[in-house]
Protein backbone atom coordinates (compact mmCIF):
# COMPACT_ATOMS: atom_id res chain seq x y z
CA UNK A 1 95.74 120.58 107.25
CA UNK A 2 97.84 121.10 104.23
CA UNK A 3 102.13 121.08 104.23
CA UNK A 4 103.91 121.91 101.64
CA UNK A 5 106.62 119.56 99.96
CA UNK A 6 109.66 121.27 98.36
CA UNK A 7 111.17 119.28 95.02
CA UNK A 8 113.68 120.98 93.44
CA UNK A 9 113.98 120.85 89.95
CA UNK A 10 117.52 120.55 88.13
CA UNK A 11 118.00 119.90 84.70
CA UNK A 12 117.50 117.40 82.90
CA UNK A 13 114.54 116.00 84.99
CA UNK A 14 111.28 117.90 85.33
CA UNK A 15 109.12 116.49 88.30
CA UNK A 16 106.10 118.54 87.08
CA UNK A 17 106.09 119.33 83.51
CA UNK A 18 103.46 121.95 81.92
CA UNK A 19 102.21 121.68 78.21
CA UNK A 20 103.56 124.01 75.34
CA UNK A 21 105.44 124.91 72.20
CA UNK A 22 107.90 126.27 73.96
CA UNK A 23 108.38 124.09 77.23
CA UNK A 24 111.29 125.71 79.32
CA UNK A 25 112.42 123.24 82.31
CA UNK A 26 112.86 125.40 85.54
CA UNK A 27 115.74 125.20 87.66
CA UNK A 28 114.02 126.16 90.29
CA UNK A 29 112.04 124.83 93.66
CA UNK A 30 108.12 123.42 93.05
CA UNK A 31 105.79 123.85 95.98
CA UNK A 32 103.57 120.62 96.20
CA UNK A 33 100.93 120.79 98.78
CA UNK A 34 100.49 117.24 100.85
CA UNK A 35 97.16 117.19 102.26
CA UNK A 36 97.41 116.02 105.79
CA UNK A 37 94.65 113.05 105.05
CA UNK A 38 93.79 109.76 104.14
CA UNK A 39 94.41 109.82 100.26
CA UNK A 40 98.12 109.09 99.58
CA UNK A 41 100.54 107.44 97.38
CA UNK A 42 101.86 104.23 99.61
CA UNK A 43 105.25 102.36 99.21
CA UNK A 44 105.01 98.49 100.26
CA UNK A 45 108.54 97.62 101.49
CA UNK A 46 109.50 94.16 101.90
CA UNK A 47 111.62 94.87 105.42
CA UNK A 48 114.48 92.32 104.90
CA UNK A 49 114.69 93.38 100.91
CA UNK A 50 114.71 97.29 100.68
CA UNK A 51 117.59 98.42 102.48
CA UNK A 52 120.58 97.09 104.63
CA UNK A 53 122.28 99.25 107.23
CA UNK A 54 124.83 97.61 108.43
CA UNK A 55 125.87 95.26 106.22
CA UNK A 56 124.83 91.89 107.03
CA UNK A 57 122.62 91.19 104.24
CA UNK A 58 119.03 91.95 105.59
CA UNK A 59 117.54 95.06 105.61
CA UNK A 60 116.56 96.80 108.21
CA UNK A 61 114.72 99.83 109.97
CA UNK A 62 117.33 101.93 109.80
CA UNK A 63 118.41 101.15 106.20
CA UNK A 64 114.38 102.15 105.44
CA UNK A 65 114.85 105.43 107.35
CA UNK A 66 118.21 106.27 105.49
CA UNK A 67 115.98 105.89 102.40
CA UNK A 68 113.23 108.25 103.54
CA UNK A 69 114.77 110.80 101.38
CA UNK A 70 114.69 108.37 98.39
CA UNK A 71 110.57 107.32 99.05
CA UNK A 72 109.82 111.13 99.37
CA UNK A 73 111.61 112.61 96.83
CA UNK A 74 109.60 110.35 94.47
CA UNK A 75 106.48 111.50 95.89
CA UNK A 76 105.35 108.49 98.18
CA UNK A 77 103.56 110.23 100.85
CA UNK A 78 103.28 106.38 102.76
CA UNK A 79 104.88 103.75 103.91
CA UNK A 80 103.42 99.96 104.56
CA UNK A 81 106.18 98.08 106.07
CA UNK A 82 106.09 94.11 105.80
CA UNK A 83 105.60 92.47 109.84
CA UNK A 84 108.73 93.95 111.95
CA UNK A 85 107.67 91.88 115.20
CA UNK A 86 109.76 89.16 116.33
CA UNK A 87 109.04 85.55 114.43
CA UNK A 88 110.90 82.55 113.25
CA UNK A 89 110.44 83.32 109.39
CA UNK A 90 112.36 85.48 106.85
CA UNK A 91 108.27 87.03 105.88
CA UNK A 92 107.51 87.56 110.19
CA UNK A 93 104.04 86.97 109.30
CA UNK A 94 103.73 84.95 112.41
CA UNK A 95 104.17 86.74 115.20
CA UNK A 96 106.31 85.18 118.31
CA UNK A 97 105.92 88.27 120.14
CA UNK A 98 104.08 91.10 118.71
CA UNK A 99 105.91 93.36 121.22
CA UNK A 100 109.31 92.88 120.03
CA UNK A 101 110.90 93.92 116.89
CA UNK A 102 112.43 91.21 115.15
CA UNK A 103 116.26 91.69 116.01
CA UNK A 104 117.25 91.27 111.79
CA UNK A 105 115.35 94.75 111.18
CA UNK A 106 116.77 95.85 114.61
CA UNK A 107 115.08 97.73 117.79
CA UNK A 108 112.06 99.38 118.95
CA UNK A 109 114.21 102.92 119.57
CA UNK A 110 114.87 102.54 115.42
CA UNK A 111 111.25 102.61 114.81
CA UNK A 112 110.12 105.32 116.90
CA UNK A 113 113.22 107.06 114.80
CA UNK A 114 111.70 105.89 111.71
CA UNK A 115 108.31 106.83 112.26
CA UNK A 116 109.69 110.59 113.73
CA UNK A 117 111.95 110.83 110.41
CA UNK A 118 108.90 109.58 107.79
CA UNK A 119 106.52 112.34 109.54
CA UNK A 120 109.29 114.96 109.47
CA UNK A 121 109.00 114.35 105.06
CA UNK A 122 104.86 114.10 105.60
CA UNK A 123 105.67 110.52 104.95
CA UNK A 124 102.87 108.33 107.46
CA UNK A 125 103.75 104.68 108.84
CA UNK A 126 101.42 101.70 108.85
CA UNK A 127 102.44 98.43 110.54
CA UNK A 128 101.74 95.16 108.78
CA UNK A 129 99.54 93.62 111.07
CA UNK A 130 98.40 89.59 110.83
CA UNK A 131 96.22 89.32 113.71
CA UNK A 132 94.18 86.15 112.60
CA UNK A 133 97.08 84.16 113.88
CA UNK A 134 100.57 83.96 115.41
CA UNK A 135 103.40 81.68 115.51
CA UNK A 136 103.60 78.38 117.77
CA UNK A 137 106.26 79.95 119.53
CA UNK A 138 104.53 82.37 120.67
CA UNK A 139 104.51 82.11 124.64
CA UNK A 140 100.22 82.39 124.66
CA UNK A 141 100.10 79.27 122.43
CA UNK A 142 102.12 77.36 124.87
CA UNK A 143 100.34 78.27 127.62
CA UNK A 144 97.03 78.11 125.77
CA UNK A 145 97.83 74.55 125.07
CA UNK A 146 99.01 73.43 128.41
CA UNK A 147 95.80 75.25 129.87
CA UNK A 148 93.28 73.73 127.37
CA UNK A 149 95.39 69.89 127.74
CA UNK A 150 94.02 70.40 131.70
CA UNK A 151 91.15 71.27 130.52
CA UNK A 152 90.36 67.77 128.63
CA UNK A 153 91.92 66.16 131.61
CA UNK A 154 89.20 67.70 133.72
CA UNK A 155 92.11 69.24 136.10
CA UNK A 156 91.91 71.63 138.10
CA UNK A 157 92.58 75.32 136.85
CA UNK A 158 93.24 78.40 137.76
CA UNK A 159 91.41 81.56 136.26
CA UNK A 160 94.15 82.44 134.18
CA UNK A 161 94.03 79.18 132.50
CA UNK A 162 90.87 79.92 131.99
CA UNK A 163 91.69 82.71 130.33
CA UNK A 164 94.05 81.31 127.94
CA UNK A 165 92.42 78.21 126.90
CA UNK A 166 90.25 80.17 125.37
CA UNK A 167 92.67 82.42 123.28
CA UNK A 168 93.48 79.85 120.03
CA UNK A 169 90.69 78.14 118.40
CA UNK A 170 91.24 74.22 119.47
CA UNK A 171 88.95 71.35 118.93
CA UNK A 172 88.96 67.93 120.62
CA UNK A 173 87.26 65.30 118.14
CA UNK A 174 88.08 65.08 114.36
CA UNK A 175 84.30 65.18 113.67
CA UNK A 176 84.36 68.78 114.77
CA UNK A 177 86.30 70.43 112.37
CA UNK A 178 84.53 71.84 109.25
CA UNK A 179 86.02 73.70 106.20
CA UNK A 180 89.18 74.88 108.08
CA UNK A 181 92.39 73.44 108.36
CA UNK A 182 93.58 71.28 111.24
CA UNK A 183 96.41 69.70 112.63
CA UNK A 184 96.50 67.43 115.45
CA UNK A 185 98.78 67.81 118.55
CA UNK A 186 99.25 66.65 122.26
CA UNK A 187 99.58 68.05 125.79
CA UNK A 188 100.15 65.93 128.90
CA UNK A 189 98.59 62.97 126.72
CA UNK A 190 95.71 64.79 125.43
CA UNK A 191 95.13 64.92 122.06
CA UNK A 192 93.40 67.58 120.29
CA UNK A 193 93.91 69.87 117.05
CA UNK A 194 94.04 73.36 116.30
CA UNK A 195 92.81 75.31 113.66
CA UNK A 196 95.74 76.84 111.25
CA UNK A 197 94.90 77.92 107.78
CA UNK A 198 98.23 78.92 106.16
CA UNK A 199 100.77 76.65 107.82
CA UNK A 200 101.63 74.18 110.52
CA UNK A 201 103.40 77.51 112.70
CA UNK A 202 100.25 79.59 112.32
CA UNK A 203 97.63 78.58 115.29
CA UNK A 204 94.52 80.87 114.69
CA UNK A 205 93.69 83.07 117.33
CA UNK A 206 89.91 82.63 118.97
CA UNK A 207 88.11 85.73 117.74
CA UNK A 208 85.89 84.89 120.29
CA UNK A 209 87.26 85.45 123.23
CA UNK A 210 87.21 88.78 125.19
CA UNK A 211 90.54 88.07 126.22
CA UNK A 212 92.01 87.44 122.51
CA UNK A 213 90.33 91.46 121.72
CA UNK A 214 91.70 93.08 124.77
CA UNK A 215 95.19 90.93 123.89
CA UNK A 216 94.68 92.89 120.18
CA UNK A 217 93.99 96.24 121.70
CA UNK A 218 97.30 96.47 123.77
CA UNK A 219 99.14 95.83 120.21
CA UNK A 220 97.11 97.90 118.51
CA UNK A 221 97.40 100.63 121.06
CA UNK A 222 100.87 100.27 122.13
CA UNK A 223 102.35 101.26 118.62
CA UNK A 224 99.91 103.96 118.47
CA UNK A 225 101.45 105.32 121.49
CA UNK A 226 104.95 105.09 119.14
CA UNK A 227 103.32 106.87 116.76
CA UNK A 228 102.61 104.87 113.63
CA UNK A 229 99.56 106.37 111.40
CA UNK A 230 97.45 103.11 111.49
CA UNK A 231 97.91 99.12 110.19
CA UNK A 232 97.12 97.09 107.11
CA UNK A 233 95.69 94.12 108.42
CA UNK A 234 96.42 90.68 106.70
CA UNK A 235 94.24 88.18 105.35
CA UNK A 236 90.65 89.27 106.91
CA UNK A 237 88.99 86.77 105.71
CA UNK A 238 90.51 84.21 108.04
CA UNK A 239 89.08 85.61 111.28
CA UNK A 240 86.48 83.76 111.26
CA UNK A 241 87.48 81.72 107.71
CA UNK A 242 85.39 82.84 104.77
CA UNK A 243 82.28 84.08 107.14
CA UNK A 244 81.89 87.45 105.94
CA UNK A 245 79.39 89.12 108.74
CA UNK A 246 81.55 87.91 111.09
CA UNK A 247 84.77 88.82 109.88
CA UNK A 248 83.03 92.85 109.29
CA UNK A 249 81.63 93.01 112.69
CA UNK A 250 85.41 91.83 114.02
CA UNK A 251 86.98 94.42 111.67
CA UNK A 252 84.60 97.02 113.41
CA UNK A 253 86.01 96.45 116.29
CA UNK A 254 89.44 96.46 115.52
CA UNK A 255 88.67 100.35 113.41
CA UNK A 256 86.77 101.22 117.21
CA UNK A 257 89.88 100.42 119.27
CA UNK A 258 92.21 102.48 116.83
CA UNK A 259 90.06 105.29 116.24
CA UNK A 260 89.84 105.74 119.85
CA UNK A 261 92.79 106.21 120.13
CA UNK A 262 94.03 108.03 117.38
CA UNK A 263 90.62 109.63 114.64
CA UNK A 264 92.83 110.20 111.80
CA UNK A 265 94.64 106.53 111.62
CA UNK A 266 94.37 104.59 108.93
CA UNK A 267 93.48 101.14 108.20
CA UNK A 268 93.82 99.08 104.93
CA UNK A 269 92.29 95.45 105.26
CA UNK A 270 93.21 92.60 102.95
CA UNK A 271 90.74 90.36 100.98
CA UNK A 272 92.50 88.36 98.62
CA UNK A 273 89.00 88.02 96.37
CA UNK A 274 87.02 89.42 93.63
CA UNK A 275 84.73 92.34 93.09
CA UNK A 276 81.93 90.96 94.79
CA UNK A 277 83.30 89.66 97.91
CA UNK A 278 85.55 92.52 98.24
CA UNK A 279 82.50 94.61 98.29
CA UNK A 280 81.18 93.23 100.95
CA UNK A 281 84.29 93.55 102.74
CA UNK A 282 83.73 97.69 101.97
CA UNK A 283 80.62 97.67 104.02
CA UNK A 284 83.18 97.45 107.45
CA UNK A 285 84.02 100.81 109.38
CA UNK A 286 87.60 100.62 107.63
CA UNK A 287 88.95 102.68 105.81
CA UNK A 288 89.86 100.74 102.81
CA UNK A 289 90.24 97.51 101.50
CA UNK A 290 92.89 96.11 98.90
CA UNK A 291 91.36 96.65 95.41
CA UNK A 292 92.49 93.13 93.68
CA UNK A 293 90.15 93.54 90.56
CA UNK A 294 92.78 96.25 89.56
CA UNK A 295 95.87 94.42 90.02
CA UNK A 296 97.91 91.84 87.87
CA UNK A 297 97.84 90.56 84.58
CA UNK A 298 93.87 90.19 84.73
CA UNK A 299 92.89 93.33 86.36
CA UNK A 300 91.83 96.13 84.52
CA UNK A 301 94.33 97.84 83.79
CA UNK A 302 96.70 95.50 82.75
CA UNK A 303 94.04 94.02 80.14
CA UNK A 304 92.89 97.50 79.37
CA UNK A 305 96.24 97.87 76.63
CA UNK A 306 94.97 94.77 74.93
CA UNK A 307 94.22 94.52 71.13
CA UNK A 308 96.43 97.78 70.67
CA UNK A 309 93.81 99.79 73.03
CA UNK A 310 90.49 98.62 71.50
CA UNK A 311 90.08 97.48 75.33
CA UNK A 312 90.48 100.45 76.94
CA UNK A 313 86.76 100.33 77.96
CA UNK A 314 87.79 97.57 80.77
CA UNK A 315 89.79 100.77 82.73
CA UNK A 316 86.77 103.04 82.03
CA UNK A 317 84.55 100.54 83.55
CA UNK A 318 86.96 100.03 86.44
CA UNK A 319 87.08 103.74 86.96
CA UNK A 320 83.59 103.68 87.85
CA UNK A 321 83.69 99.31 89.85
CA UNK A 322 86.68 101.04 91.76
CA UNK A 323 84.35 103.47 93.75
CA UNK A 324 81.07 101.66 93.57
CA UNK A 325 82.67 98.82 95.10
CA UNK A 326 84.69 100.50 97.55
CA UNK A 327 81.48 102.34 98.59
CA UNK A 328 82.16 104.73 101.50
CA UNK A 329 85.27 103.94 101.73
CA UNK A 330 88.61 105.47 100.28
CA UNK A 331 89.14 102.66 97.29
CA UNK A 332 92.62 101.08 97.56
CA UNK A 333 94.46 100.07 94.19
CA UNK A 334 97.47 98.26 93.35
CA UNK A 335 99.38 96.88 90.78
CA UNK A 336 101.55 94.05 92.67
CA UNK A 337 102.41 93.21 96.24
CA UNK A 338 104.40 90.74 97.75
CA UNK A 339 102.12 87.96 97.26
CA UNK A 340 101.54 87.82 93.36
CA UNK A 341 103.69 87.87 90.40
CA UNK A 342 104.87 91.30 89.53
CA UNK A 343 103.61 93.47 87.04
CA UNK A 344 106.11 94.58 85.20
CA UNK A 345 106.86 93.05 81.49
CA UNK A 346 110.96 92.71 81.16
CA UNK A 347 110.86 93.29 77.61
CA UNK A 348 108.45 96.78 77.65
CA UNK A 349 109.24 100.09 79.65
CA UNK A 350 106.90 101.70 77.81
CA UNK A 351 104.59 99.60 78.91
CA UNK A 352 105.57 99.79 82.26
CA UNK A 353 105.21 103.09 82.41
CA UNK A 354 101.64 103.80 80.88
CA UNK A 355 100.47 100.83 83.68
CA UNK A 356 101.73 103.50 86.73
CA UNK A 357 100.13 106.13 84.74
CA UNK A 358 96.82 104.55 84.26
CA UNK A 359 97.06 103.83 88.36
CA UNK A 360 98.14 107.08 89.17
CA UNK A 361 94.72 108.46 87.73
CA UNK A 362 92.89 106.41 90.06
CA UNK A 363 90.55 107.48 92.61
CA UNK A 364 91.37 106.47 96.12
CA UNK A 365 94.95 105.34 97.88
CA UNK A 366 97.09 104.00 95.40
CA UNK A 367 100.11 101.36 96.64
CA UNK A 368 103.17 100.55 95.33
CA UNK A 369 105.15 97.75 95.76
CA UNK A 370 109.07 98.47 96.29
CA UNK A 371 111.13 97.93 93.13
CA UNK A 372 108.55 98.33 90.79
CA UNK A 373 109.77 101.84 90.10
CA UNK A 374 112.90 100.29 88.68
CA UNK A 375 110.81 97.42 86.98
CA UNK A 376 112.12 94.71 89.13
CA UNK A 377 110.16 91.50 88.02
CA UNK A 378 109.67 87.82 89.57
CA UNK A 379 106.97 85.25 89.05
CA UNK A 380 105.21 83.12 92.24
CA UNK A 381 106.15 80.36 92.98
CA UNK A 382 107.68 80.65 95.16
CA UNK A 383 107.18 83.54 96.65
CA UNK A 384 110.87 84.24 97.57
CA UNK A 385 111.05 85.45 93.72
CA UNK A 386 109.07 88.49 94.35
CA UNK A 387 111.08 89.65 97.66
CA UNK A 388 114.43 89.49 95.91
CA UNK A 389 116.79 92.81 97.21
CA UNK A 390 116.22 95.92 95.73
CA UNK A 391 118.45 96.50 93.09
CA UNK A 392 120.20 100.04 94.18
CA UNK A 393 123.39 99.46 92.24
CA UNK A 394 127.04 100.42 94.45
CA UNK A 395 124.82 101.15 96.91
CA UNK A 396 123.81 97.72 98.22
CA UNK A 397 125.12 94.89 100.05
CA UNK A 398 122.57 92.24 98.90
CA UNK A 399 123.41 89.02 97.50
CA UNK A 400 120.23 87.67 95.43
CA UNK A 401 120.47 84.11 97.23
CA UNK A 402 119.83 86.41 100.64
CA UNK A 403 115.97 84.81 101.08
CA UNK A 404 116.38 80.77 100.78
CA UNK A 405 114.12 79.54 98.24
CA UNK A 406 114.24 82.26 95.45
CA UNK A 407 114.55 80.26 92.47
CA UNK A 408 114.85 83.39 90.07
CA UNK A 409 116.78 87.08 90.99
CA UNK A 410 116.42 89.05 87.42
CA UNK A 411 116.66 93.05 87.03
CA UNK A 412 115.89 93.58 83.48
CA UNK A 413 115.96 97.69 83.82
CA UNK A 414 118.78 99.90 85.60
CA UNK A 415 119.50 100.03 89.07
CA UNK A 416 118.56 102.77 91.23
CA UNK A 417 121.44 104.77 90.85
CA UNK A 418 121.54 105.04 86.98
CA UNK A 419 117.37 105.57 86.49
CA UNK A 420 117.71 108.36 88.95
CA UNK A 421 119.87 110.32 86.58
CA UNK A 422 118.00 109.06 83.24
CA UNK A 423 115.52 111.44 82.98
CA UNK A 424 113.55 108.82 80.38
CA UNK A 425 113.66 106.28 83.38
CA UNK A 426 110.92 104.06 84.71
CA UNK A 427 112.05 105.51 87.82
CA UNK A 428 111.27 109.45 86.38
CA UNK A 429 107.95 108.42 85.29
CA UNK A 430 106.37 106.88 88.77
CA UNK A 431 108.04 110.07 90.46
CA UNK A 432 106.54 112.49 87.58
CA UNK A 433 103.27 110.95 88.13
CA UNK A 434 103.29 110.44 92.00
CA UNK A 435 103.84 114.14 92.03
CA UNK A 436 101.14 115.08 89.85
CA UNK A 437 98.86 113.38 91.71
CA UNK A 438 100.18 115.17 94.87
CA UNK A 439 99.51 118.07 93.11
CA UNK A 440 96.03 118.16 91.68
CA UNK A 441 93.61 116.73 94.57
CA UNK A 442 91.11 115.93 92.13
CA UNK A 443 92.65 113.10 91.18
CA UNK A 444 92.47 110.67 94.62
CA UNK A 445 89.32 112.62 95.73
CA UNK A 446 87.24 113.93 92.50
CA UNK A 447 83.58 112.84 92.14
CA UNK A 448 83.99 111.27 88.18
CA UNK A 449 82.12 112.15 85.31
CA UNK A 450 82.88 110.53 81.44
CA UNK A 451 83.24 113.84 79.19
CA UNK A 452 84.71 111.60 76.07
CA UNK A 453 84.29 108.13 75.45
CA UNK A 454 86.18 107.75 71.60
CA UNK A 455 85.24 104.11 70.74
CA UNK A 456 86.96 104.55 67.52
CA UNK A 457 90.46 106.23 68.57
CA UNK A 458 90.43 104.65 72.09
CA UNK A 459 90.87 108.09 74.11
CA UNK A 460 88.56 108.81 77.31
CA UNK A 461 88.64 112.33 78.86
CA UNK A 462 87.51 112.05 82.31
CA UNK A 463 85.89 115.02 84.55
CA UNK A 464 87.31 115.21 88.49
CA UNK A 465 85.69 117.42 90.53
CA UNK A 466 86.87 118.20 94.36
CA UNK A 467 86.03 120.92 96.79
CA UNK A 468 84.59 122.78 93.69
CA UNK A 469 87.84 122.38 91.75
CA UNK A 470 87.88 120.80 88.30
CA UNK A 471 90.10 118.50 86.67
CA UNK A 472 89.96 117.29 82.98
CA UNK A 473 91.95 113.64 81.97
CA UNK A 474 92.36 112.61 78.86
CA UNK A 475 94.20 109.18 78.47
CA UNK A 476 94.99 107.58 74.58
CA UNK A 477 95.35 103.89 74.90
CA UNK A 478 95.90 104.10 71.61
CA UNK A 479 99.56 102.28 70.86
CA UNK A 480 99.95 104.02 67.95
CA UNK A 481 98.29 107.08 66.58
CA UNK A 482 98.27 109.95 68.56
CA UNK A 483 95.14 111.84 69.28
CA UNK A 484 94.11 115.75 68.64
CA UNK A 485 91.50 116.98 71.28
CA UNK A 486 89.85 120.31 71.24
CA UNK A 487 90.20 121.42 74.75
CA UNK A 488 87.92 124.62 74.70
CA UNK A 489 84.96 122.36 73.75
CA UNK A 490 84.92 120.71 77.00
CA UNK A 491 85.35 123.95 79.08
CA UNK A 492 89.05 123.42 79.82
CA UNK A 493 91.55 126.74 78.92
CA UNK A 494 94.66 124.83 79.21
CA UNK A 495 96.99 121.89 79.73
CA UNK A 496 98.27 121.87 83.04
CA UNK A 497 100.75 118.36 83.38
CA UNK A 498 100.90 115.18 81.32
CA UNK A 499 102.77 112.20 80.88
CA UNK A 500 104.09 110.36 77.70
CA UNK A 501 105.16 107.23 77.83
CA UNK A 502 107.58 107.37 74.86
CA UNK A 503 108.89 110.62 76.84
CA UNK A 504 106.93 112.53 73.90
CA UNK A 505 106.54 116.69 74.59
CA UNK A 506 102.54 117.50 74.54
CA UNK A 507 101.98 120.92 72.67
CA UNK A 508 99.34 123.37 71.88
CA UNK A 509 98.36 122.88 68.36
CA UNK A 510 97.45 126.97 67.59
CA UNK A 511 98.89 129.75 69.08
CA UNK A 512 94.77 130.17 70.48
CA UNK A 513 95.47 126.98 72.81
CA UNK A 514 92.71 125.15 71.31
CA UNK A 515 93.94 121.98 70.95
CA UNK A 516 96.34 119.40 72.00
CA UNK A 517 98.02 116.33 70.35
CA UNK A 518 98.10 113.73 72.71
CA UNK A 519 100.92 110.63 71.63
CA UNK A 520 100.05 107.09 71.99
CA UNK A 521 99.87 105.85 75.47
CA UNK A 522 99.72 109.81 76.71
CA UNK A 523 97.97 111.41 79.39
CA UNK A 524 97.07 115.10 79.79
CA UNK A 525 95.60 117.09 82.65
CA UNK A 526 93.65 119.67 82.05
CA UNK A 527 92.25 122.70 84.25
């Protein structure tokens, strides 16, 4: 199914930009057809950071749905919201009830409003999900404990003791734990430990048990009931911790359960590893999982712009690592998240910009991690610094101090409000590109073929083709020279979109349309 997205186009900002001498900006409305699938542009939101409804300093889910507007106008066609359920931290990644929304985001009636609103602006909704363990106040790891302190005690139980003895992974003797983390406690005099990998308030769930999987299903189900579009699921690796075949054939369980109940859901996993663990990872019935090798200062294409370009090869090569190592799979890249330092370099919006572009050209799901767009920045640790508020301008009630711990709360670019009417914003570049890529399906889907590999001038030209549709992109990594490129000698008849990181105009260099001049750091699309 395809819908069509309406942008409208008022001067001075052009959303979708064609290539000429003459380049007139249209007043006007631009169709953009959303493809009602899998492949989409995602927006991480940090819940308590993004958006504050009422004032009190937290955001919430309906400050997120008064911003739907905002995430869809610049061509986000996802959201991945942070863990809304109930839990004693400001992150929620432990769970004291999974079937309660945390009452600082607010209720579940302002979800299923949320998640109606994001689908009314073809906008889908995936719940961040951290099923490998929940909080200690979470009522099942009281009665777990109590069930599994009668159980050393040789009491008598009942079956539903039973039942939830078995749900958290407990040991009784030091000598039994191996390479996971421990920490002792007591019931009724019994002492015994139980396994929690992050943090003291994090008991790991016993992936075991048939009662722990039908315990997941009813979550998993329930909000697909709501309506949400599918989950990211954190940390995979910790299921069972660092055993690979184990963790897959858990995962394909989990992708059963949801795809019974809903075929076209989505689910993201997270491996916080390299290539070749990640790839294993790929081989689950998932759709995706998290792409690290791209993201950060050491992915590729951060380390792509080094030596003024003459690295650009590292992004080629990615290109290609991308979709081997996401296999069948829909690849997932990213630049930042809320775990790792951000991306962006205070000191460099052009820089900034050409990063997004290089992503933007990537095959797969691409997600984005809220504030980015404005060039918000913050270094781990601790990770407070990279959850500070969104920096809207009038239009907030944050104080930076809001999360305890943040050490650092810097906005070294415009707010919100004053990038949305710069038309050379950070902010006008990730929605130029997010809509380009809405636009030409080649880029998220095409099978990939190297046309030009320029060794000398640093410029690739890469071949996308998709449902017999074909798409030419030519990036210059080049920092400073810009780059003429014949166009009819690689079967192309014209420049369809670009994007300039210096907010440079692309032109035809002959009134024949032969050739372009691509500026340093450029991109042009090419049909």
């Amino acid at each position: 199914m395809f819908k069509k997205r309406l942008f409208l186009l008022t001067l001075p900002l052009l959303v979708l930009s064609s290539c000429g001498n003459n380049l007139e900006i249209a007043n006007d409305v631009k169709d953009v057809v959303i493809k009602d699938d899998n492949y989409r542009n995602y927006y991480e939101i940090f819940v308590s950071s993004f958006a504050d409804s009422n004032g009190d300093g937290i955001g919430d889910l309906k400050g997120i749905t008064d911003k739907l507007d905002y995430i869809a106008d610049l061509g986000y066609t996802g959201i991945w919201m942070t863990p809304i359920f109930s839990s004693p931290t400001y992150h929620k990644y432990n769970a004291s009830d999974y079937f309660q929304i945390d009452e600082d985001f607010g209720t579940m009636d302002d979800l299923k409003t949320l998640v109606e609103e994001a689908h009314k602006r073809d906008i889908k909704v995936i719940l961040d999900l951290a099923l490998n363990h929940s909080s200690k106040s979470n009522k099942l790891f009281s009665k777990a404990c109590n069930a599994y302190g009668k159980y050393l005690r040789n009491e008598t139980m009942t079956d539903e003791e039973k039942e939830y003895m078995t749900y958290y992974s407990f040991v009784k003797n030091e000598s039994e734990i191996t390479s996971a983390r421990y920490k002792l406690t007591s019931n009724g005099g019994s002492d015994f430990y139980y396994e929690c990998n992050f943090d003291d308030d994090m008991p790991e769930f016993n992936c075991d048990s048939p009662y722990v999987i039908e315990y997941f299903k009813s979550i998993l189900e329930y909000y697909l009931d709501l309506g949400v579009d599918g989950y990211r699921l954190d940390a995979i690796k910790y299921y069972y911790l660092n055993n690979v075949n184990k963790n897959v054939e858990f995962l394909n369980k989990i992708n059963s359960i949801v795809k019974a109940k809903n075929p076209n859901a989505y689910i993201v996993g997270e491996c916080f590893d390299g290539r070749g663990i990640i790839s294993q990872y790929a081989e689950s019935e998932i759709d995706s999982v998290f792409y690290f090798p791209a993201s950060q200062a050491n992915g590729f294409i951060n380390t792509s712009f080094n030596l003024q370009g003459a690295l650009y090869d590292d992004y080629l090569d990615g290109v290609y690592e991308l979709i081997s190592d996401s296999k069948k799979e829909i690849p997932a890249p990213f630049l930042s998240n809320h775990d790792v330092t951000r991306i962006n370099y205070s000191s460099d919006l052009v820089w900034n910009k050409f990063m997004y572009g290089l992503l933007s050209m990537l095959n797969g799901t691409t997600f984005t991690y809220y504030g980015d767009e404005i060039g918000m920045v913050g270094s781990i640790p601790p990770d407070q610094n990279v959850r500070i508020p969104m920096n809207r301008g009038k239009d907030s009630s944050y104080k930076c101090d809001m999360i305890s711990g943040t050490t650092a709360c810097d906005y070294p670019f415009p707010t919100v409000e004053e990038q949305l009417n710069d038309e050379t914003s950070l902010l006008n570049y990730y929605k130029k590109a997010n809509n380009i890529r809405n636009k030409h399906l080649e880029i998220a889907r095409g099978d990939v073929t190297t046309l030009l590999d320029d060794d000398e001038n640093y410029v690739i030209l890469l071949s996308k083709t998709y449902d017999d549709s074909n798409l030419g992109i030519v990036i210059n990594f080049n920092q400073k020279n810009s780059y003429e490129l014949n166009i009819k000698e690689y079967n192309y008849s014209e420049c369809v979109n670009y994007l300039t990181s210096n907010n440079e105009t692309i032109s035809y260099k002959d009134n024949s349309k032969t050739s372009i001049e691509i500026p340093p750091l450029g991109i042009a699309l090419l049909k």
